[in-house]
N, C-alpha and C. Protein backbone atom coordinates (compact mmCIF):
# COMPACT_ATOMS: atom_id res chain seq x y z
N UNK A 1 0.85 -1.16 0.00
CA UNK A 1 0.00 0.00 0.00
C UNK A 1 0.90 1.24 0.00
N UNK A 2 0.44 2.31 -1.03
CA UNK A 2 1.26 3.11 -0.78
C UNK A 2 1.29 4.44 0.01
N UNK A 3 2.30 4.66 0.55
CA UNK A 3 2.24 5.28 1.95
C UNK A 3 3.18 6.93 2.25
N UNK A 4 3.64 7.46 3.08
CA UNK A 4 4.87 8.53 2.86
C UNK A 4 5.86 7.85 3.45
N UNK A 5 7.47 7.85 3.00
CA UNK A 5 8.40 6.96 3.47
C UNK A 5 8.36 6.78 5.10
N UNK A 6 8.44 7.83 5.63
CA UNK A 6 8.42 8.02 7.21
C UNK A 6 7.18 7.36 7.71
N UNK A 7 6.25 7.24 7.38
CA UNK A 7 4.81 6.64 8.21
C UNK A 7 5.61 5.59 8.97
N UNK A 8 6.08 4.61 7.91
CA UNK A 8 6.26 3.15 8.72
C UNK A 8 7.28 3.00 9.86
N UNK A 9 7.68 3.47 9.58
CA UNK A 9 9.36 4.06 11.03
C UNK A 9 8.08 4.45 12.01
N UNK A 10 7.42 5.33 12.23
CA UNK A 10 6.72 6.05 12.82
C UNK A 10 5.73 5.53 13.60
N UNK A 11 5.27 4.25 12.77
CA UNK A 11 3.96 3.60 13.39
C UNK A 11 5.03 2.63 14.46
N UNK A 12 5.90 2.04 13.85
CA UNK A 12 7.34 1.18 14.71
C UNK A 12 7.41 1.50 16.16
N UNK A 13 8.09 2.77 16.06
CA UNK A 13 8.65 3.44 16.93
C UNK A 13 7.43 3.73 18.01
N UNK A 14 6.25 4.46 17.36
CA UNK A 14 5.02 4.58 18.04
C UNK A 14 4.48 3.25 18.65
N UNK A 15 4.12 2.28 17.97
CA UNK A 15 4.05 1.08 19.18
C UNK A 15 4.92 0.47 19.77
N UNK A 16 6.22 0.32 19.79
CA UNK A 16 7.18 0.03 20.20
C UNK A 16 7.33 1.16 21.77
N UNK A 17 7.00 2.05 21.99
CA UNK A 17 7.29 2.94 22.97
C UNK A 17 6.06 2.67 23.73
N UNK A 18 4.75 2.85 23.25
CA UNK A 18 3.55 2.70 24.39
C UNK A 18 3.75 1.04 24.25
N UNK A 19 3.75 -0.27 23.99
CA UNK A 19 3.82 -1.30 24.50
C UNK A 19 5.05 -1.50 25.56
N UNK A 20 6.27 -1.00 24.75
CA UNK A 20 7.02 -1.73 25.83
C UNK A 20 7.21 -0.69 26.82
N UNK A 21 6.60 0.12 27.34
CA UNK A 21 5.82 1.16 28.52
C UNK A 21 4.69 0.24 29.16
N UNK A 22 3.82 -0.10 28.33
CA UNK A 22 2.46 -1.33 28.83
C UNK A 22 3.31 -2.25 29.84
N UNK A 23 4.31 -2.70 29.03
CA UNK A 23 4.84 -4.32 29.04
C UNK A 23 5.68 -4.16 30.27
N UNK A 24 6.82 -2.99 30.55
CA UNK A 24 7.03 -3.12 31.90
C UNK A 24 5.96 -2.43 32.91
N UNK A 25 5.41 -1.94 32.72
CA UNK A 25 4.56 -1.65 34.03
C UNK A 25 3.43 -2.81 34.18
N UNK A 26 3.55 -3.61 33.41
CA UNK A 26 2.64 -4.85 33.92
C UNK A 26 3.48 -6.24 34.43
N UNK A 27 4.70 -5.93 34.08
CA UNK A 27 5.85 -7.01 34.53
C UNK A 27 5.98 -6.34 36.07
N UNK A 28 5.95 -5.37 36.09
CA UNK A 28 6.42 -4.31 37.49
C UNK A 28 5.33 -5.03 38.37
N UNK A 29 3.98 -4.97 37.82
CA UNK A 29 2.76 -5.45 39.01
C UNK A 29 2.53 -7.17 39.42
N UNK A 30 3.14 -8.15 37.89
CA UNK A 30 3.34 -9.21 38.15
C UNK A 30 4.07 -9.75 39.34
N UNK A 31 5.11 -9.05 39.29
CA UNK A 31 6.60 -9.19 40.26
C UNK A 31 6.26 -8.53 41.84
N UNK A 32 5.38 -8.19 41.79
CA UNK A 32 5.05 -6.98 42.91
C UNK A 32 4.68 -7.82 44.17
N UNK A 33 5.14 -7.71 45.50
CA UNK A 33 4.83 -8.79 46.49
C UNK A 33 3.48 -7.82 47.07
N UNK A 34 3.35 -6.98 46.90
CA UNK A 34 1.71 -6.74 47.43
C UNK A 34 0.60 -6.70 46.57
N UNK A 35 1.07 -7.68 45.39
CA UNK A 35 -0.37 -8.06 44.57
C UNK A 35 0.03 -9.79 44.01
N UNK A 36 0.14 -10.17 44.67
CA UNK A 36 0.53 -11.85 44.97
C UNK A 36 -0.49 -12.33 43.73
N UNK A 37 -1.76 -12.00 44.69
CA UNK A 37 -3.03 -12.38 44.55
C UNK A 37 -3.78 -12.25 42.86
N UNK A 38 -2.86 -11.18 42.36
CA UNK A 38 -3.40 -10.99 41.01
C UNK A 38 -2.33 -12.01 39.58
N UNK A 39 -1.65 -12.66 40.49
CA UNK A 39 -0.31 -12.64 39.52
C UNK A 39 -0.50 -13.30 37.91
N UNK A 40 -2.05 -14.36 38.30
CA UNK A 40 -2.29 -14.96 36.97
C UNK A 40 -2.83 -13.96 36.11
N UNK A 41 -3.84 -13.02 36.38
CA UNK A 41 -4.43 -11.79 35.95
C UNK A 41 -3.23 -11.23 35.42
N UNK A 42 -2.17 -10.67 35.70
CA UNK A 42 -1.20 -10.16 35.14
C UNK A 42 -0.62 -10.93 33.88
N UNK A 43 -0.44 -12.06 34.60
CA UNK A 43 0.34 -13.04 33.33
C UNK A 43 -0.42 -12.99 32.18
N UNK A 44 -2.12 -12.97 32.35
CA UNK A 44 -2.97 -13.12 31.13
C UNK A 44 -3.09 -11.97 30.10
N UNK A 45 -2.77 -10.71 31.01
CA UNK A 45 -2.67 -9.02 30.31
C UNK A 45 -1.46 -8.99 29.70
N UNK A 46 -0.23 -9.97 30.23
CA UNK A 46 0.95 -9.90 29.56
C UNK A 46 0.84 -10.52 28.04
N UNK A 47 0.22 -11.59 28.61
CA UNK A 47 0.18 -12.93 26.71
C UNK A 47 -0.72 -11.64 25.68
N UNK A 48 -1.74 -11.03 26.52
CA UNK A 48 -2.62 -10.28 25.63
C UNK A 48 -1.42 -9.19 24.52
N UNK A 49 -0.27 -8.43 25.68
CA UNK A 49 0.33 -7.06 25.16
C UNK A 49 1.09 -8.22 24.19
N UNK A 50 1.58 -9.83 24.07
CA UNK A 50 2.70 -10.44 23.32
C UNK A 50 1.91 -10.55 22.06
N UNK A 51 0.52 -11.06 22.11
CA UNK A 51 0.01 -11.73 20.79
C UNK A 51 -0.68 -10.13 20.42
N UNK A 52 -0.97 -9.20 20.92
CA UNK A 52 -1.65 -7.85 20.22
C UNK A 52 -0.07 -7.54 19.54
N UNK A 53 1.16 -7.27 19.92
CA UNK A 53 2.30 -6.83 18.99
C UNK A 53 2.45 -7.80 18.00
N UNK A 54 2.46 -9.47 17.82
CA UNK A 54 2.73 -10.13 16.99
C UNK A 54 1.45 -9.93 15.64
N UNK A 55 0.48 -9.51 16.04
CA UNK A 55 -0.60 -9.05 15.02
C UNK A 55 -0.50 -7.81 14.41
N UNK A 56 -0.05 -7.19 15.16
CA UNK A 56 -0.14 -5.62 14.89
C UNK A 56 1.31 -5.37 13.74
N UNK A 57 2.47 -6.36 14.49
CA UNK A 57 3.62 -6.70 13.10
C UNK A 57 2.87 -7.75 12.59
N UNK A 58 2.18 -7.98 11.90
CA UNK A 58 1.88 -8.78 10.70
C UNK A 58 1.23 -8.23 9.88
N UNK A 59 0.42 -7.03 10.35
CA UNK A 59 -0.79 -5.99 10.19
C UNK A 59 0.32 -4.90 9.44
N UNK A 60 1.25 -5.19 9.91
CA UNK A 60 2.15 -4.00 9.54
C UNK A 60 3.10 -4.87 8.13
N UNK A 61 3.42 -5.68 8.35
CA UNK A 61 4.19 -6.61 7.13
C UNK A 61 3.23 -6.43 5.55
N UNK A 62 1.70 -6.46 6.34
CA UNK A 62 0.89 -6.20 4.96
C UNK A 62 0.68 -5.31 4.61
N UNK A 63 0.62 -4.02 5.08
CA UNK A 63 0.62 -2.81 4.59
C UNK A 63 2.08 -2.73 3.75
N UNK A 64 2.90 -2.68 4.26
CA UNK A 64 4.09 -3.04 3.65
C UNK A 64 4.26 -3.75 2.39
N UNK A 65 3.68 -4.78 2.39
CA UNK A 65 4.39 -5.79 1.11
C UNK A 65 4.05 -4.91 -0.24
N UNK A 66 4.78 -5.80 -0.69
CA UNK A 66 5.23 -4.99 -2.22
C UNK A 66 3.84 -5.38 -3.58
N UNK A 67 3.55 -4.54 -3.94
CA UNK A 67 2.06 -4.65 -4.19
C UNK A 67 2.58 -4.82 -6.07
N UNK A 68 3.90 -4.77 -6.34
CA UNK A 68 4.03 -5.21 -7.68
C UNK A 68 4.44 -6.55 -7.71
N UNK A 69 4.32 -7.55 -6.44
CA UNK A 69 4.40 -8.91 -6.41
C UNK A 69 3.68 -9.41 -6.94
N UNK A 70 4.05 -11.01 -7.98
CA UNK A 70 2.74 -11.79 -8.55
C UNK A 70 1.83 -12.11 -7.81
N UNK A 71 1.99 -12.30 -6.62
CA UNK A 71 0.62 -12.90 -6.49
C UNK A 71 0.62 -12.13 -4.72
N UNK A 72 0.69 -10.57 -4.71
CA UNK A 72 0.59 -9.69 -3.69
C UNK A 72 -0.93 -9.81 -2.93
N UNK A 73 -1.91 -10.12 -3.98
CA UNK A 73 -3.24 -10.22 -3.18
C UNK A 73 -3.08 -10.98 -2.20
N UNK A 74 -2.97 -12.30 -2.52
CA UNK A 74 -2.77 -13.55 -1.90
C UNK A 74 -2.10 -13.42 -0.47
N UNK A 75 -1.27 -12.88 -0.55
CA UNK A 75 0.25 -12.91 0.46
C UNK A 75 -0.73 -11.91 1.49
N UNK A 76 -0.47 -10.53 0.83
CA UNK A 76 -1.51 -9.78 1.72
C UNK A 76 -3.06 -10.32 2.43
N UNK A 77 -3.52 -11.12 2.11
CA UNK A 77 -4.74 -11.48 2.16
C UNK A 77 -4.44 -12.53 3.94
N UNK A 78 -3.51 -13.30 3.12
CA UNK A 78 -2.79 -14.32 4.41
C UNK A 78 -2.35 -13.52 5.46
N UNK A 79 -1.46 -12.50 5.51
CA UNK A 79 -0.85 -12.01 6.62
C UNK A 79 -2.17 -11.25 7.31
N UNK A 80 -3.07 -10.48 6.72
CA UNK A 80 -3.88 -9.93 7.61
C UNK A 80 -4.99 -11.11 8.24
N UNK A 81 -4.96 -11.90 7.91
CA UNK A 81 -5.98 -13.28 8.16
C UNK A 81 -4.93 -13.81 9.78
N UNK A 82 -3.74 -13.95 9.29
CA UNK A 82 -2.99 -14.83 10.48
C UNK A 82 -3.16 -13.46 11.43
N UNK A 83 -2.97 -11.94 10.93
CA UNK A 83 -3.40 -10.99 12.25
C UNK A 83 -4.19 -10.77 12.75
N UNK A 84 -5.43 -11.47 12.16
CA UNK A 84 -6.63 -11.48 13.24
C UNK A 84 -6.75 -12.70 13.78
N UNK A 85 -6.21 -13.90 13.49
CA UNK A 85 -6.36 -14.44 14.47
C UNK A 85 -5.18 -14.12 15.56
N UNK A 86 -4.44 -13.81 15.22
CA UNK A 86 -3.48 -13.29 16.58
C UNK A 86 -3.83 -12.25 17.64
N UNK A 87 -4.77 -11.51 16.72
CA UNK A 87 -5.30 -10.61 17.31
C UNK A 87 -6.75 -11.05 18.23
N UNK A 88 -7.75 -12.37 17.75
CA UNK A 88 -8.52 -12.77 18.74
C UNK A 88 -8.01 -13.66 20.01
N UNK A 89 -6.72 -13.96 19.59
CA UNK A 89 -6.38 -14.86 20.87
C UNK A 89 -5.58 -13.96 21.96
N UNK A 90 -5.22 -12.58 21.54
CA UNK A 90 -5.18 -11.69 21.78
C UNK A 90 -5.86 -11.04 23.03
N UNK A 91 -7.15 -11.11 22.62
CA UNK A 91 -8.53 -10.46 23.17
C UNK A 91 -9.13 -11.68 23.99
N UNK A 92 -8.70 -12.65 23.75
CA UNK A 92 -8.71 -13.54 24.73
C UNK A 92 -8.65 -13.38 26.08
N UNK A 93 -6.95 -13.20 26.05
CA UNK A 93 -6.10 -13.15 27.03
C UNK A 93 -6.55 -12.07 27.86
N UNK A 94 -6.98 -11.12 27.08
CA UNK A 94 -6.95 -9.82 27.90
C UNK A 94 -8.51 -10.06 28.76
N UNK A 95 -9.51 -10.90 27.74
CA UNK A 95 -10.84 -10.95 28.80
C UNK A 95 -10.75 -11.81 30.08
N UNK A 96 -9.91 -12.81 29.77
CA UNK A 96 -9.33 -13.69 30.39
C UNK A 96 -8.90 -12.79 32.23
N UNK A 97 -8.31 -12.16 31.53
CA UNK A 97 -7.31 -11.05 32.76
C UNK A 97 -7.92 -10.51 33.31
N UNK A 98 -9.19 -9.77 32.47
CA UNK A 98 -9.90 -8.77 33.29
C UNK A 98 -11.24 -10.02 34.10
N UNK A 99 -11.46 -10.68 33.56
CA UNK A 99 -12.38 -11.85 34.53
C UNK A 99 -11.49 -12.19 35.67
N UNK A 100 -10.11 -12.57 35.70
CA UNK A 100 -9.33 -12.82 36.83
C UNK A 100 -9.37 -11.74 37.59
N UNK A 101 -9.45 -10.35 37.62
CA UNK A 101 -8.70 -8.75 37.88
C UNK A 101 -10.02 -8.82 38.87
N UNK A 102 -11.47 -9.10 38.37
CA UNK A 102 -12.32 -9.03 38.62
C UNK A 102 -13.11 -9.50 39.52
N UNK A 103 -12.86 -11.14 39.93
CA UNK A 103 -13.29 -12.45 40.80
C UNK A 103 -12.48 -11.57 41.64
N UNK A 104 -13.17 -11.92 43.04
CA UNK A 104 -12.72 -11.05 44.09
C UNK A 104 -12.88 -12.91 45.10
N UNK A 105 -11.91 -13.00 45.72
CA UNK A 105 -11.81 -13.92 46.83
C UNK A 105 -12.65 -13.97 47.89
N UNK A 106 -13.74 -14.37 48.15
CA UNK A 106 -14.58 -14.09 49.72
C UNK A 106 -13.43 -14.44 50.68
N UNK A 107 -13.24 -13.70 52.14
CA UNK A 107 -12.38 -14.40 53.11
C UNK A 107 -13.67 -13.74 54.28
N UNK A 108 -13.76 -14.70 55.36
CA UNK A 108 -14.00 -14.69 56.37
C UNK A 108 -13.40 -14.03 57.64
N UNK A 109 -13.76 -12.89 58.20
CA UNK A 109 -13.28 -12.40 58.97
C UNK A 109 -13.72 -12.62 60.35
N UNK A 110 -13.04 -13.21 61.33
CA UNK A 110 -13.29 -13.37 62.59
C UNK A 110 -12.61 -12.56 63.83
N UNK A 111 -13.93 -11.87 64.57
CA UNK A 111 -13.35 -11.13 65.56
C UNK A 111 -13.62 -11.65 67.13
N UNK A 112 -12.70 -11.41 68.01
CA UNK A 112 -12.89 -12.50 68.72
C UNK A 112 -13.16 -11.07 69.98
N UNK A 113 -13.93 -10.69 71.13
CA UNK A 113 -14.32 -9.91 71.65
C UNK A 113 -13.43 -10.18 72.97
């Protein structure tokens, strides 16, 4: 697709800075000893930020490809197909996380007079 030379550097650099910003401040809360309790919830928001970048570069490979290739439909057609499914298992993870984030533990509190 054709584009201005700089876009694609730009979109790079642009998700590359807010994910791996996402990616440690959710490694920061994984690791965190006063949220023990959330740690699978974290792990599941993490797989979400791994498989949303592996889509989002594939999403990006097809905008990219070279559109005077023989058979460019095709190729393009595949890479945005494998990015949505990367991208629903994606959205998975992340509902996944927020259902974990969400379930709240009942505990029993006993006071003794």
């Amino acid at each position: 697709m054709p584009m201005e030379q700089e876009t694609m550097g730009m979109l790079v650099a642009g998700l590359s800075i807010v994910m791996g910003t996402a990616f440690i401040v959710v490694l920061r809360l994984l690791f965190s000893k006063e949220r023990k309790l959330f740690r699978a919830a974290y792990a599941l928001v993490l797989s979400f930020f791994v498989f949303f970048s592996l889509a989002v570069s594939q999403a990006l490979k097809a905008i990219a490809f070279d559109i005077n290739h023989p058979m460019a439909s095709e190729e393009i057609s595949l890479l945005l197909g494998f990015a949505g499914v990367l991208w629903a298992v994606s959205m998975l993870f992340l509902l996944l996380g927020l259902i974990k984030l969400s379930s709240v533990k009942k505990t029993t509190v006993v006071i003794n007079n």
